[in-house]
Every structure is written in structure tokens, then in C-alpha cells.
C-alpha atoms as a PDB file:
ATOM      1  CA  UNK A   1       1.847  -8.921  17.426  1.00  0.00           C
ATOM      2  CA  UNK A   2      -0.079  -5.462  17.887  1.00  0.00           C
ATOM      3  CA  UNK A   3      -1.060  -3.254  15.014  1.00  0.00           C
ATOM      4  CA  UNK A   4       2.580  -0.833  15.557  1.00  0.00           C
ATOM      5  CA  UNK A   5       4.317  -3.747  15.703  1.00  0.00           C
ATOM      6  CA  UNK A   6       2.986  -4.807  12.356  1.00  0.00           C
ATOM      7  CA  UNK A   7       3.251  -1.935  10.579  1.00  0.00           C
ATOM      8  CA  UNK A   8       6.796  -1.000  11.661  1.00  0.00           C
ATOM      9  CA  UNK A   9       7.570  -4.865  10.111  1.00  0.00           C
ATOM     10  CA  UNK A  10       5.853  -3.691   6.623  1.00  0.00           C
ATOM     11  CA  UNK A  11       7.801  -0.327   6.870  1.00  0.00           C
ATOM     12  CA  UNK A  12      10.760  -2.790   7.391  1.00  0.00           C
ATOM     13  CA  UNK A  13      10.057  -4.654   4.741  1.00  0.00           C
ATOM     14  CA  UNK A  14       9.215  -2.276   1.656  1.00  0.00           C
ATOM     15  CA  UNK A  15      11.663   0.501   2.878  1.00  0.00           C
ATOM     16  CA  UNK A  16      14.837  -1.814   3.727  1.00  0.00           C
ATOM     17  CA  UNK A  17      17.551  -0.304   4.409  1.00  0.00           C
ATOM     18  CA  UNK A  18      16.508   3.035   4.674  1.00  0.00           C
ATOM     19  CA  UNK A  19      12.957   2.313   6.621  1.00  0.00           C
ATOM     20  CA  UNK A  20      14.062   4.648   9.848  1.00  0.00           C
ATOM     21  CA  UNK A  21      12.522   7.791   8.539  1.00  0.00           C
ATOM     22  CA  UNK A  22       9.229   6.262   8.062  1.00  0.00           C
ATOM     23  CA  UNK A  23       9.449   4.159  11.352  1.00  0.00           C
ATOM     24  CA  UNK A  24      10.143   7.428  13.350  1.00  0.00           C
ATOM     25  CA  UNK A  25       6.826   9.080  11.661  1.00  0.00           C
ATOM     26  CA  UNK A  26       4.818   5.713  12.807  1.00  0.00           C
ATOM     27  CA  UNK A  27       6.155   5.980  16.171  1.00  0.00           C
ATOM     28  CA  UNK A  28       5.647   9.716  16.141  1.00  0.00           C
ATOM     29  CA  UNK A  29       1.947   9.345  14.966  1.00  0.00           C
ATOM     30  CA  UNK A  30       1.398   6.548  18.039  1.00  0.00           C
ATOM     31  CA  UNK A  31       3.373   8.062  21.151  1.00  0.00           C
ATOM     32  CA  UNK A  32       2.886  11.665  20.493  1.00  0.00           C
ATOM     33  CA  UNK A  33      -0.261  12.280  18.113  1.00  0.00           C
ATOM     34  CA  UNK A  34      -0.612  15.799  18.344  1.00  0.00           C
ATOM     35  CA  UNK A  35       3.086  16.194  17.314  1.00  0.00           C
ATOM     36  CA  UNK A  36       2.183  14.261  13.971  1.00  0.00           C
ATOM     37  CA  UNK A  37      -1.068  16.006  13.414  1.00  0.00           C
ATOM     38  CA  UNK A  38       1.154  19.591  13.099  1.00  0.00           C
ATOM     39  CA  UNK A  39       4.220  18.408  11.607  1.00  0.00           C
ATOM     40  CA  UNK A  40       1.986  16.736   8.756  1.00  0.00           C
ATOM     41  CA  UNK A  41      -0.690  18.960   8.891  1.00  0.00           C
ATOM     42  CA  UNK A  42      -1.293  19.828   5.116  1.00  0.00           C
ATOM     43  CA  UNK A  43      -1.134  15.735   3.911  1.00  0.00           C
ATOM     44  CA  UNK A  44      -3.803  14.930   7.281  1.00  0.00           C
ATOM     45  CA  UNK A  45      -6.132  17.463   6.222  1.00  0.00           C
ATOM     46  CA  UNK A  46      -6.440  15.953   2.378  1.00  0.00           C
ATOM     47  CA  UNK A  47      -7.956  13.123   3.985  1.00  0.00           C
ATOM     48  CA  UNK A  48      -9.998  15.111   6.412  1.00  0.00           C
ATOM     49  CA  UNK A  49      -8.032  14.272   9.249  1.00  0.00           C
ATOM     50  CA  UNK A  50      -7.929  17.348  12.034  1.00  0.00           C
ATOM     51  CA  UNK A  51      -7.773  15.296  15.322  1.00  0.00           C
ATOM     52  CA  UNK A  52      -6.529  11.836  16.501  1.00  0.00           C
ATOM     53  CA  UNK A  53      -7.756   9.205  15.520  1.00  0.00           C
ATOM     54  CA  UNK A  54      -7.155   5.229  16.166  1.00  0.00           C
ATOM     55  CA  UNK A  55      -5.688   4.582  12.798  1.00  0.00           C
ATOM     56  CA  UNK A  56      -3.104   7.282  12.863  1.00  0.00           C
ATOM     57  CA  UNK A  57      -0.493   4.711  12.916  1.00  0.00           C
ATOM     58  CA  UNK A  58      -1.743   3.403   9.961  1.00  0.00           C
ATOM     59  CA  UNK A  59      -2.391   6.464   7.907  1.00  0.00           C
ATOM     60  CA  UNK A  60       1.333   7.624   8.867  1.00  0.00           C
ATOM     61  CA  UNK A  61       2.571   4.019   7.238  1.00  0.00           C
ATOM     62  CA  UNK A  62      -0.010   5.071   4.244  1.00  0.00           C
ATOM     63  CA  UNK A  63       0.902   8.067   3.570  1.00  0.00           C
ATOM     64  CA  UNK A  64       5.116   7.732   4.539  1.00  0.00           C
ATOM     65  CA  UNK A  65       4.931   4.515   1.698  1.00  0.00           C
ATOM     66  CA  UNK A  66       2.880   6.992  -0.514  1.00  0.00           C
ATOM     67  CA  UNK A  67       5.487   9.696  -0.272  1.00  0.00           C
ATOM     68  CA  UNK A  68       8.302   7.470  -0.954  1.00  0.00           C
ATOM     69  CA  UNK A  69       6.382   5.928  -4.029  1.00  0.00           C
ATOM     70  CA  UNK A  70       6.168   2.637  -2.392  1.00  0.00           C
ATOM     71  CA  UNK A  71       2.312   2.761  -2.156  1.00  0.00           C
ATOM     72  CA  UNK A  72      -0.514   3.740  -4.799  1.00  0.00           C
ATOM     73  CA  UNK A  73      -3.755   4.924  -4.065  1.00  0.00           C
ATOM     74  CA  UNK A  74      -6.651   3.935  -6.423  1.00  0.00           C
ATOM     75  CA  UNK A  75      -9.929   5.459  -7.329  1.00  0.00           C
ATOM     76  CA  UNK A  76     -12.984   2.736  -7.690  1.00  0.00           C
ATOM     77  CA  UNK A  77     -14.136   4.924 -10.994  1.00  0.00           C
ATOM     78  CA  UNK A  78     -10.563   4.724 -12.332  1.00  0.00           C
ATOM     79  CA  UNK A  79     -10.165   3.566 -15.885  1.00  0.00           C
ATOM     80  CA  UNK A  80      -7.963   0.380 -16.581  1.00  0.00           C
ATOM     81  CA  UNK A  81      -4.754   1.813 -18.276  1.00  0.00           C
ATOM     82  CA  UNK A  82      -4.639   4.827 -15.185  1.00  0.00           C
ATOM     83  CA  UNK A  83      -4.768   1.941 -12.752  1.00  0.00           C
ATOM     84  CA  UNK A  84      -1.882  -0.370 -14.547  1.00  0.00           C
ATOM     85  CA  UNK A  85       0.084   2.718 -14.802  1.00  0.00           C
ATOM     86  CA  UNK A  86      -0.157   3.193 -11.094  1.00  0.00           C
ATOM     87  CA  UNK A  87       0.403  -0.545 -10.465  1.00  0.00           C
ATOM     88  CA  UNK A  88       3.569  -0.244 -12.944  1.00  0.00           C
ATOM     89  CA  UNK A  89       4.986   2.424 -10.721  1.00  0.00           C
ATOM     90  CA  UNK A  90       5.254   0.017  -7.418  1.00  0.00           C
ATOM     91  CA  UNK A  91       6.610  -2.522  -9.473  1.00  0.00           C
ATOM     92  CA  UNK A  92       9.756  -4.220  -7.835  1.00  0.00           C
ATOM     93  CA  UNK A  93      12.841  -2.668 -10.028  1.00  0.00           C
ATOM     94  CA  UNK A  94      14.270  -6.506  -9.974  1.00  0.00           C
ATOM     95  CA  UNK A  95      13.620  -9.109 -12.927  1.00  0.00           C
ATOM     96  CA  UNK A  96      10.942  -9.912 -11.362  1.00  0.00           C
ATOM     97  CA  UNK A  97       9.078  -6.980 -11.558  1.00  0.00           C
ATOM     98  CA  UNK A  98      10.245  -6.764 -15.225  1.00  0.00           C
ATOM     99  CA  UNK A  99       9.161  -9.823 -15.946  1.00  0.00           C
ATOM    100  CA  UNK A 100       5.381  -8.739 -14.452  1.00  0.00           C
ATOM    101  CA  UNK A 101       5.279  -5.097 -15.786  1.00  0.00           C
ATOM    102  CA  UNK A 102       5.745  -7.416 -19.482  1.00  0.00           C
ATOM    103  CA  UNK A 103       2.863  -9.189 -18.904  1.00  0.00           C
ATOM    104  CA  UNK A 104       0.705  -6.637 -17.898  1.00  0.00           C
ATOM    105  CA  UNK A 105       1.110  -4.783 -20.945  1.00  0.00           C
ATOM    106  CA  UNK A 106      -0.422  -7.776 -22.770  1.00  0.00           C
ATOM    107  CA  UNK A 107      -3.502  -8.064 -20.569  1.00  0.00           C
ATOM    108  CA  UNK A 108      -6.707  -6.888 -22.277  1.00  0.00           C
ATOM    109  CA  UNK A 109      -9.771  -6.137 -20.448  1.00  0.00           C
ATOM    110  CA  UNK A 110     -13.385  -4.623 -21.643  1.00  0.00           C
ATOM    111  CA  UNK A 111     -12.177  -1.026 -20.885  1.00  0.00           C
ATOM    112  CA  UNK A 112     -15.832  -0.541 -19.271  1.00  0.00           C
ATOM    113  CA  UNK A 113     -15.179  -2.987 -16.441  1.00  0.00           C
ATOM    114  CA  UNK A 114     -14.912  -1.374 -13.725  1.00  0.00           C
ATOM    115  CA  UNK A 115     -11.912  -2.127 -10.878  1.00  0.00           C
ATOM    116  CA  UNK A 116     -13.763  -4.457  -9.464  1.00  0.00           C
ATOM    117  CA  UNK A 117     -13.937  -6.753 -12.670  1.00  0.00           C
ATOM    118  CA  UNK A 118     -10.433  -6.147 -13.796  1.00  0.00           C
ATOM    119  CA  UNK A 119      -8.649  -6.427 -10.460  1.00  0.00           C
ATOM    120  CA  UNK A 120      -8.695 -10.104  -9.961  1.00  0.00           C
ATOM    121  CA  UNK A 121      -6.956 -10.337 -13.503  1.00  0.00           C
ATOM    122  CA  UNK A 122      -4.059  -8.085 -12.463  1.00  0.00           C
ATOM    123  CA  UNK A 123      -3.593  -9.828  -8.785  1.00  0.00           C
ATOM    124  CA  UNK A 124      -3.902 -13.131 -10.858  1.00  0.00           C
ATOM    125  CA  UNK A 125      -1.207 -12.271 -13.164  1.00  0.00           C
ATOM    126  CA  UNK A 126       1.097 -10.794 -10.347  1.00  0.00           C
ATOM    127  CA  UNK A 127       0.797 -13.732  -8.537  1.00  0.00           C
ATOM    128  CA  UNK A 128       2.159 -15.790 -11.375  1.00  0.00           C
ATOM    129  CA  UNK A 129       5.470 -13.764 -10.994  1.00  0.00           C
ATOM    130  CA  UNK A 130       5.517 -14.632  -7.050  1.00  0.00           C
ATOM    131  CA  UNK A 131       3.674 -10.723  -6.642  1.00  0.00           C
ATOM    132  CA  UNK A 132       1.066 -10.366  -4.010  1.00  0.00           C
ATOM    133  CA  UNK A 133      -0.895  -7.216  -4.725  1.00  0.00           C
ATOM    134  CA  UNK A 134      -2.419  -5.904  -1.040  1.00  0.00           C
ATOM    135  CA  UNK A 135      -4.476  -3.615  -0.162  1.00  0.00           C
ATOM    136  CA  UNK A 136      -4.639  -1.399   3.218  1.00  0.00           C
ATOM    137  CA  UNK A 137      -7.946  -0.868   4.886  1.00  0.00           C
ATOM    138  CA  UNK A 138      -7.830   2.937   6.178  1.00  0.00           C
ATOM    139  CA  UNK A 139     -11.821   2.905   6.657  1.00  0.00           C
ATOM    140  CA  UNK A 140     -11.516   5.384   3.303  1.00  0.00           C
ATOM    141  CA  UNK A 141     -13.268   5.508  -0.036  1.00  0.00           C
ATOM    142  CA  UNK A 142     -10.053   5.309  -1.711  1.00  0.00           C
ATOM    143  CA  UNK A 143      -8.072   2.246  -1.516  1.00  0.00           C
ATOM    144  CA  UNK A 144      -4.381   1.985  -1.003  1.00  0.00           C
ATOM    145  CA  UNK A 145      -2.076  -0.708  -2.774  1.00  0.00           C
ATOM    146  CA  UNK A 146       1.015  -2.079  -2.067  1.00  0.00           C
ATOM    147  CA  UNK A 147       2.396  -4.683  -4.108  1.00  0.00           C
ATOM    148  CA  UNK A 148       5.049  -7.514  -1.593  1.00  0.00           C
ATOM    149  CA  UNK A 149       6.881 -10.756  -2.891  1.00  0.00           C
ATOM    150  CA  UNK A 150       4.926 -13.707  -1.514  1.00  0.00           C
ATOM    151  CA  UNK A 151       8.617 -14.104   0.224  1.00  0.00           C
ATOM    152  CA  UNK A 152       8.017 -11.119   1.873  1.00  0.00           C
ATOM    153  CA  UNK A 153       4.650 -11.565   2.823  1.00  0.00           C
ATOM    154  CA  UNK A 154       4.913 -15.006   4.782  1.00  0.00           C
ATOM    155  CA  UNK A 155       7.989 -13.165   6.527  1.00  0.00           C
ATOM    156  CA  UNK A 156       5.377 -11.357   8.103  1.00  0.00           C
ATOM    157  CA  UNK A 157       4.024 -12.172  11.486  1.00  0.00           C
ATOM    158  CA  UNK A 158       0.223 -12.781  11.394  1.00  0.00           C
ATOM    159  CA  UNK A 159      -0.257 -10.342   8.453  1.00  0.00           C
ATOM    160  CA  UNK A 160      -3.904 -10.815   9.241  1.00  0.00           C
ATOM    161  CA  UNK A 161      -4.443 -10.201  13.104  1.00  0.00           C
ATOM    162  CA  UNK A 162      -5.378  -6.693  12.591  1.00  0.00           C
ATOM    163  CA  UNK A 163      -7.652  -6.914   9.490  1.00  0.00           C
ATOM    164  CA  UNK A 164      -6.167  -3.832   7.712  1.00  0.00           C
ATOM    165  CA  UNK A 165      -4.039  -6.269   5.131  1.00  0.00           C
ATOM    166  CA  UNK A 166      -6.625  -7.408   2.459  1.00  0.00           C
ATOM    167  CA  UNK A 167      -4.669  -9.641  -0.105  1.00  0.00           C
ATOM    168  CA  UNK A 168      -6.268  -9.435  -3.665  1.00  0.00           C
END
């Protein structure tokens, strides 16, 4: 499976039924590059993007999954409770999710720590509830998260063939 491939099955996946619009941007992004770079001009240059680059593809699935509140990015210097309430708002609206957006309110860390030390916590706790919390490698200082049901994760075809899916 080649990178397109892969991220039109995530688009799938998170967007279902109504993935087309963001499929049509990925395919946009990877067939005619230029075309993307105007029509999305404003969003590219945010991340300093002016010209094509290899992971266009990618930054179109980023930033269509951002748009459609599907996808969080996080700051490393970030404080705990701004990151939770980012992590609340990709939450699965299902029981599930629920059930996981209960238990993080209970979870208590040294409001010092950094990302890095709480992060394991809330992937650990996520997990319990069948949550996979991923991040996608854009080669940028920020870090976007998507959060997939470990259903929907093994549903995807080698997830890591591409290295740009980091489970936490």
C-alpha cells in the first residue's frame, strides 16, 4: 500500500460516510499540486508552505481532518488541562468516548510535567476504553493527533509502511 493509498483509507475511516470531500482534496494535493497550493493558499502558508512539497498529500489529510474537527494539533509547551480539552474534542460521540472523556476528567498529573510526561497517562487511559491516540508525522514542530478505535486501526492496511502513523 503507498502513502495515498493509506491516507485515503484513514480519510475513509474517520470521515465515513461523508469522507469524499476530503478524499478529492488528497487527490487534488497529489495529481495536481499547484491546483491545491492556490485553492488552499491561506491554510498552506500558516505552515510555511509556498511550493510543493512530498508530503502534500499528507498535510491535505492534516489539515482536511483539522477542518472538520476530526484532528487536533498540540503544542509541546502546552499545559495539561489545554491539551485534555483538545483531546476531549476528538473524542468519539459514542459510549465509548463517554465512557473515556469520564475518566479523563479524573486523571491528575503534576501540572508542571510537560507533554511528554503526561502523554503516556492519557494514551494509557484511552487505551483502556479500546482508544488508540496517534499521532501524524508532518516533519513539523507541532504535532497532530488523531484519536481511532483499536477496531479501526487493525482495519488498516500496514498502518506503519510509511512511518508517518506514530501510535502513543
Amino acid at each position: 500500500m503507498n502513502q495515498i493509498e493509506l491516507i485515503q483509507q484513514l480519510s475513509e475511516i474517520l470521515l465515513s460516510p461523508d469522507h469524499h470531500g476530503i478524499e478529492a482534496e488528497i487527490i487534488l494535493s497529489y495529481r495536481k499540486p499547484d491546483d491545491y497550493l492556490q485553492l488552499f493558499k491561506q491554510e498552506l502558508l500558516l505552515r510555511g508552505i509556498e511550493s510543493k512539497i512530498p508530503e502534500l498529500p499528507l498535510i491535505a489529510l492534516v489539515n482536511g481532518l483539522q477542518r472538520r474537527k476530526k484532528l487536533v494539533e498540540m503544542d509541546w509547551k502546552e499545559d495539561f488541562s489545554s491539551f485534555i480539552n483538545k483531546i476531549y474534542s476528538i473524542l468519539p460521540d459514542n459510549e465509548i468516548g463517554r465512557s473515556a472523556k469520564k475518566a479523563l476528567i479524573d486523571l491528575s498529573v503534576d501540572d508542571d510535567d510537560d507533554p511528554d510526561g503526561f502523554l503516556p497517562e492519557i494514551s494509557a487511559l484511552l487505551n483502556e476504553h479500546s482508544l488508540l491516540l496517534i499521532m501524524l508525522d508532518i516533519n513539523s514542530d507541532s504535532y497532530p493527533l488523531i484519536i481511532l478505535s483499536k477496531a479501526e486501526y487493525s482495519n488498516l492496511k500496514e498502518p506503519n509502511q510509511n512511518g508517518f502513523l506514530k501510535k502513543l
